[in-house]
C-alpha atoms as a PDB file:
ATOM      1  CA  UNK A   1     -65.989 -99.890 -25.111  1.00  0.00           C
ATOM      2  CA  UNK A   2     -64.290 -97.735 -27.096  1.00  0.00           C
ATOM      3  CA  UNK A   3     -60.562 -96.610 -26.951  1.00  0.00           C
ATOM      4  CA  UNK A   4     -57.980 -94.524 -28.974  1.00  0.00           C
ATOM      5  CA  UNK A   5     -56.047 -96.887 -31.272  1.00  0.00           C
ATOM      6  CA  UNK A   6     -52.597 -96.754 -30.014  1.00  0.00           C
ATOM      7  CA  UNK A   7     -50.622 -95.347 -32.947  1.00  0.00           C
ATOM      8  CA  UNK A   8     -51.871 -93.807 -35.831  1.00  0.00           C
ATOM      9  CA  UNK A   9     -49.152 -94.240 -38.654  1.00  0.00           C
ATOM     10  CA  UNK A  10     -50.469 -92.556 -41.474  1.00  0.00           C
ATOM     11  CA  UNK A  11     -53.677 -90.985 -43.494  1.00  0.00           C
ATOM     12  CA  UNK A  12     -54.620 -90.417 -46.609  1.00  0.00           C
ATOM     13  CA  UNK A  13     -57.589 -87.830 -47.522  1.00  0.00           C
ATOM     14  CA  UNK A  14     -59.463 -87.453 -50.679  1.00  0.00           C
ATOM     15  CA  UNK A  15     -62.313 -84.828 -51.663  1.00  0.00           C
ATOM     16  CA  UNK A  16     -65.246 -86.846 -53.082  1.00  0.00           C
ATOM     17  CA  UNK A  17     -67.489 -85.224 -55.926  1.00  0.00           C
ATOM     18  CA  UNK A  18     -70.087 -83.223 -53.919  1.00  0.00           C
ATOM     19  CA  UNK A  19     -70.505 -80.033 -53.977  1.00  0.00           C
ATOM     20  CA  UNK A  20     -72.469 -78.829 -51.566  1.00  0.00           C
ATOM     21  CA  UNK A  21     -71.870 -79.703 -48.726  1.00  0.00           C
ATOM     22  CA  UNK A  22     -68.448 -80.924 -49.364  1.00  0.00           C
ATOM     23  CA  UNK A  23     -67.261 -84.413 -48.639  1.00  0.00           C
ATOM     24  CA  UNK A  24     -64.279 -86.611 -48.022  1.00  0.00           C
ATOM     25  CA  UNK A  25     -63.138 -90.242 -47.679  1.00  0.00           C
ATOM     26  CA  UNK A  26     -60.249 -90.485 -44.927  1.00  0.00           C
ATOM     27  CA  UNK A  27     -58.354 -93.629 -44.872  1.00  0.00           C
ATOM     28  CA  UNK A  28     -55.791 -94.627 -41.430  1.00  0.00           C
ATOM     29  CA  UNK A  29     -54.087 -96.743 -40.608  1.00  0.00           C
ATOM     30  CA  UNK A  30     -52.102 -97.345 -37.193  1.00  0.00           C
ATOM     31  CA  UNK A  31     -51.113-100.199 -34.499  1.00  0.00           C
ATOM     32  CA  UNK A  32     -53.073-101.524 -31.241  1.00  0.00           C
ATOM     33  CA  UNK A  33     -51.480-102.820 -28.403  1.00  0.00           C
ATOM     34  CA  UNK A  34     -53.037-106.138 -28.388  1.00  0.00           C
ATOM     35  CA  UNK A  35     -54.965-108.941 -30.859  1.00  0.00           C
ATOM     36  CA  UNK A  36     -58.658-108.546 -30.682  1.00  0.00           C
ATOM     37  CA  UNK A  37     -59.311-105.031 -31.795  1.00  0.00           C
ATOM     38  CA  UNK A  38     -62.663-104.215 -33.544  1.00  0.00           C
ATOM     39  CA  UNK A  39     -64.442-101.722 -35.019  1.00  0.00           C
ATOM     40  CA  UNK A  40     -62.004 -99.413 -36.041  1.00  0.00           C
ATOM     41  CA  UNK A  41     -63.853 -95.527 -36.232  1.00  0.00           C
ATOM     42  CA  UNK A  42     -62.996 -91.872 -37.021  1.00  0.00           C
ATOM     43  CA  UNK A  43     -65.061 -89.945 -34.181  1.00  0.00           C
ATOM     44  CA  UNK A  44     -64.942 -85.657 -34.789  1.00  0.00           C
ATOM     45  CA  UNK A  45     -64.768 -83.644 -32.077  1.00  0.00           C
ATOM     46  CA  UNK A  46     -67.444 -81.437 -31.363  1.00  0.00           C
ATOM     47  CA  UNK A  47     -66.571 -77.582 -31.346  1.00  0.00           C
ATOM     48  CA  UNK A  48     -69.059 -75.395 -30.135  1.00  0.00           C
ATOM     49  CA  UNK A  49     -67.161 -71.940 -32.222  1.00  0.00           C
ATOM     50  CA  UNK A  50     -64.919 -73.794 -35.235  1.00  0.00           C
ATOM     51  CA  UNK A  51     -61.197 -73.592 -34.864  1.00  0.00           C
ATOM     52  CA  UNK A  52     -59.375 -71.061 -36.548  1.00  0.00           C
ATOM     53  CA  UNK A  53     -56.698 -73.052 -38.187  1.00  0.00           C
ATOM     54  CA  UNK A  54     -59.107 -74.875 -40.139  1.00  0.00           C
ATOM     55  CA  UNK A  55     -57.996 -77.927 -38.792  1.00  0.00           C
ATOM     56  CA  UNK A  56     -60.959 -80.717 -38.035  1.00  0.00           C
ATOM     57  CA  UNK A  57     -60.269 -83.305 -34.971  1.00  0.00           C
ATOM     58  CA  UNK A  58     -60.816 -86.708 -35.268  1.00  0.00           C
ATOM     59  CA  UNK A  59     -60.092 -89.973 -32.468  1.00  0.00           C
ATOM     60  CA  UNK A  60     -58.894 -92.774 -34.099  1.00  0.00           C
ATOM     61  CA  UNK A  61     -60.640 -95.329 -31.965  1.00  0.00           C
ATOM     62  CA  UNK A  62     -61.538 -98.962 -31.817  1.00  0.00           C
ATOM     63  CA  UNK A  63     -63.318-101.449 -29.572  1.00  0.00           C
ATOM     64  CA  UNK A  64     -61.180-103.253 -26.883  1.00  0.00           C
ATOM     65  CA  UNK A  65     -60.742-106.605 -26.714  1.00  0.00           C
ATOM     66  CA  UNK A  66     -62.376-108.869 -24.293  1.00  0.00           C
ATOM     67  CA  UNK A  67     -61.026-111.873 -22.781  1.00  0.00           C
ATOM     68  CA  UNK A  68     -57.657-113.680 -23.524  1.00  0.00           C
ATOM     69  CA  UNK A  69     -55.393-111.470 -26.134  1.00  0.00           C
ATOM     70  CA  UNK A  70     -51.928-112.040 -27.136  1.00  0.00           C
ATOM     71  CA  UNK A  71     -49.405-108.737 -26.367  1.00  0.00           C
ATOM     72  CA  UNK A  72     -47.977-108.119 -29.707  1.00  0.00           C
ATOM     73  CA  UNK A  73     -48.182-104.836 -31.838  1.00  0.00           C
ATOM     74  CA  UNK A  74     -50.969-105.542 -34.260  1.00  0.00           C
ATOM     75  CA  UNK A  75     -52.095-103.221 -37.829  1.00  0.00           C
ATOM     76  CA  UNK A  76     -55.701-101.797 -37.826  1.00  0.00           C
ATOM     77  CA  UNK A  77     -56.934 -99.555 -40.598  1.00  0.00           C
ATOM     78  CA  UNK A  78     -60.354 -97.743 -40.889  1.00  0.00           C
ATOM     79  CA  UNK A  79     -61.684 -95.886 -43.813  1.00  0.00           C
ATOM     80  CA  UNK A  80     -64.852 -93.796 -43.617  1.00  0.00           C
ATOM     81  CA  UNK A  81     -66.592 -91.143 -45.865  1.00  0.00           C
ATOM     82  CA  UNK A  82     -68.597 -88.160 -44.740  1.00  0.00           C
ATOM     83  CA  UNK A  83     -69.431 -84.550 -45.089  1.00  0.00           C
ATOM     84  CA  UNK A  84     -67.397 -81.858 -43.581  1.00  0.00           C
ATOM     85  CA  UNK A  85     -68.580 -78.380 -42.374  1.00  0.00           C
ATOM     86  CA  UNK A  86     -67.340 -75.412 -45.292  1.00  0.00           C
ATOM     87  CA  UNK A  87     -64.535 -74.561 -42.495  1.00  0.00           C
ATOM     88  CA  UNK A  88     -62.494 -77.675 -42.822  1.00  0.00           C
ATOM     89  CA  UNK A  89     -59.242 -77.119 -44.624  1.00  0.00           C
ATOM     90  CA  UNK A  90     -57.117 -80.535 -43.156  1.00  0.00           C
ATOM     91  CA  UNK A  91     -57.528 -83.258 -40.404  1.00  0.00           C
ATOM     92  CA  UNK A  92     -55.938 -84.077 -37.286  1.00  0.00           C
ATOM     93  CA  UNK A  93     -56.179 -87.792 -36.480  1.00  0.00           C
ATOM     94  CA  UNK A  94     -55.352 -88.288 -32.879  1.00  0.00           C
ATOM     95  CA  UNK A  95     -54.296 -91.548 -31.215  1.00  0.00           C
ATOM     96  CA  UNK A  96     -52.932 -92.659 -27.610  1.00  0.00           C
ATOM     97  CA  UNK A  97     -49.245 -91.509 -28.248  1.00  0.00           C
ATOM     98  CA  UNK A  98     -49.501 -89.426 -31.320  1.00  0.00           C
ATOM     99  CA  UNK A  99     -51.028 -87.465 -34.120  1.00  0.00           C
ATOM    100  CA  UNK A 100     -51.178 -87.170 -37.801  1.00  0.00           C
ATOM    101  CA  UNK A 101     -52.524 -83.470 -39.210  1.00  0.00           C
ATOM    102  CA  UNK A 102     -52.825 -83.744 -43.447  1.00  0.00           C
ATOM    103  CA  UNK A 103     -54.243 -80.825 -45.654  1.00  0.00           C
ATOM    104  CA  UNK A 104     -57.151 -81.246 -47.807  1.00  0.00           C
ATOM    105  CA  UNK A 105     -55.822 -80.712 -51.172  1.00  0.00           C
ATOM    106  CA  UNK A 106     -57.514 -77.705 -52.545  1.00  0.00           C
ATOM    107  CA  UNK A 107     -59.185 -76.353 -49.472  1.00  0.00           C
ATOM    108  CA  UNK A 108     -59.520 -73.052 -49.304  1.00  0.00           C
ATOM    109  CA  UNK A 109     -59.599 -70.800 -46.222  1.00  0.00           C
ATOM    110  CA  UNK A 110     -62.785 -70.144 -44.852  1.00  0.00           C
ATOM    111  CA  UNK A 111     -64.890 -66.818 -45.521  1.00  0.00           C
ATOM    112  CA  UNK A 112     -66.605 -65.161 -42.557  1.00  0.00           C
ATOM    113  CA  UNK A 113     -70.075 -67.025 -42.833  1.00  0.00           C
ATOM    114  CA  UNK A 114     -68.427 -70.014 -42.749  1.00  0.00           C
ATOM    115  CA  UNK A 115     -66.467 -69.702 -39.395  1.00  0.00           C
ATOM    116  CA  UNK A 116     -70.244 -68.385 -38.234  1.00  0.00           C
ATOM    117  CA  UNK A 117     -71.773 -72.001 -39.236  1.00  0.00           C
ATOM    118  CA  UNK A 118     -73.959 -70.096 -41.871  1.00  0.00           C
ATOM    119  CA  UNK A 119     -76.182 -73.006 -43.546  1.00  0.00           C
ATOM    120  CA  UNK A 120     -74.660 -75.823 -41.264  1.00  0.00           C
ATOM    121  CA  UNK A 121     -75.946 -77.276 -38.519  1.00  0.00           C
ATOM    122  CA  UNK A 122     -73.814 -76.301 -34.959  1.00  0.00           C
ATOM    123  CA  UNK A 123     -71.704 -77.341 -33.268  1.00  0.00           C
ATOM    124  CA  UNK A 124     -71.368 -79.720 -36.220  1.00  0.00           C
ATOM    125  CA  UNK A 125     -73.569 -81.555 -38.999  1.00  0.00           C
ATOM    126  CA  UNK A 126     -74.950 -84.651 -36.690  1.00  0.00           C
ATOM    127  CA  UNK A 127     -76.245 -87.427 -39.330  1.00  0.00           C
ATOM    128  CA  UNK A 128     -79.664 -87.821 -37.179  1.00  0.00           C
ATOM    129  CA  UNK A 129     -80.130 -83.376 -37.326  1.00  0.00           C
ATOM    130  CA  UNK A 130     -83.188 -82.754 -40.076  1.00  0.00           C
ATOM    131  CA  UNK A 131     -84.930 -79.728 -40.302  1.00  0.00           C
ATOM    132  CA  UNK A 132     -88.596 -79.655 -38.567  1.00  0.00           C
ATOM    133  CA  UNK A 133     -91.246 -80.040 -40.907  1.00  0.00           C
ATOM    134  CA  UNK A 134     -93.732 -77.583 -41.426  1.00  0.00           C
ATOM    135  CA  UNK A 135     -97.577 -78.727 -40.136  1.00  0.00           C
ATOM    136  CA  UNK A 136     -99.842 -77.293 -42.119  1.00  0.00           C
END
């Protein structure tokens, strides 16, 4: 099962070279309470009208460990690329005690059509969505 990470202690954002639709590699890096973490993620939240700030959600989560663990503060770092809806002008990773909000460099604020989800996907661009394909 997953679980939010319990400290996220910094992230680092960078734009990758694609146009359209833009995309990003976010790096993290935090603590978990115990030895045995796995599968460290970045989940997005799903927002059914996007957020006026600009400002994209994310869980910082891992899997929990089972069985015998030792109690001791360990580091756990995740890094994941994907594409980001036009809106998006930083991040807020979110962990159990705290959160860490960075600015995309060069993001610009979001015109009209893009706060309406014009060309994208809603509530946000699911990697499984694909357009129907026409029968003929």
């Amino acid at each position: 099962m997953q679980s939010r990470v319990y400290s996220v202690e910094e992230v680092h954002v960078e734009s990758l070279v694609v146009p359209n639709p833009p995309a990003i590699a976010v790096s993290a890096k935090g603590t978990v309470p115990t030895t045995g973490w796995t599968q460290p993620d970045l989940a997005p939240w799903v927002y059914i009208v996007p957020p006026q700030d600009g400002i994209l959600d994310l869980d910082f989560v891992a899997t929990q460990p089972t069985g015998l663990v030792l109690e001791v503060i360990c580091p756990i770092s995740v890094t994941k690329a994907f594409q980001i809806p036009a809106w998006v002008l930083g991040l807020r990773i979110h962990s159990s005690t705290n959160k860490v909000e960075t600015m995309i460099a060069g993001a610009k604020k979001p015109s009209e059509a893009a706060l309406a989800g014009d060309g994208m996907p809603l509530p946000w661009p699911f990697p499984w969505w694909a357009p129907r394909s026409k029968r003929s």
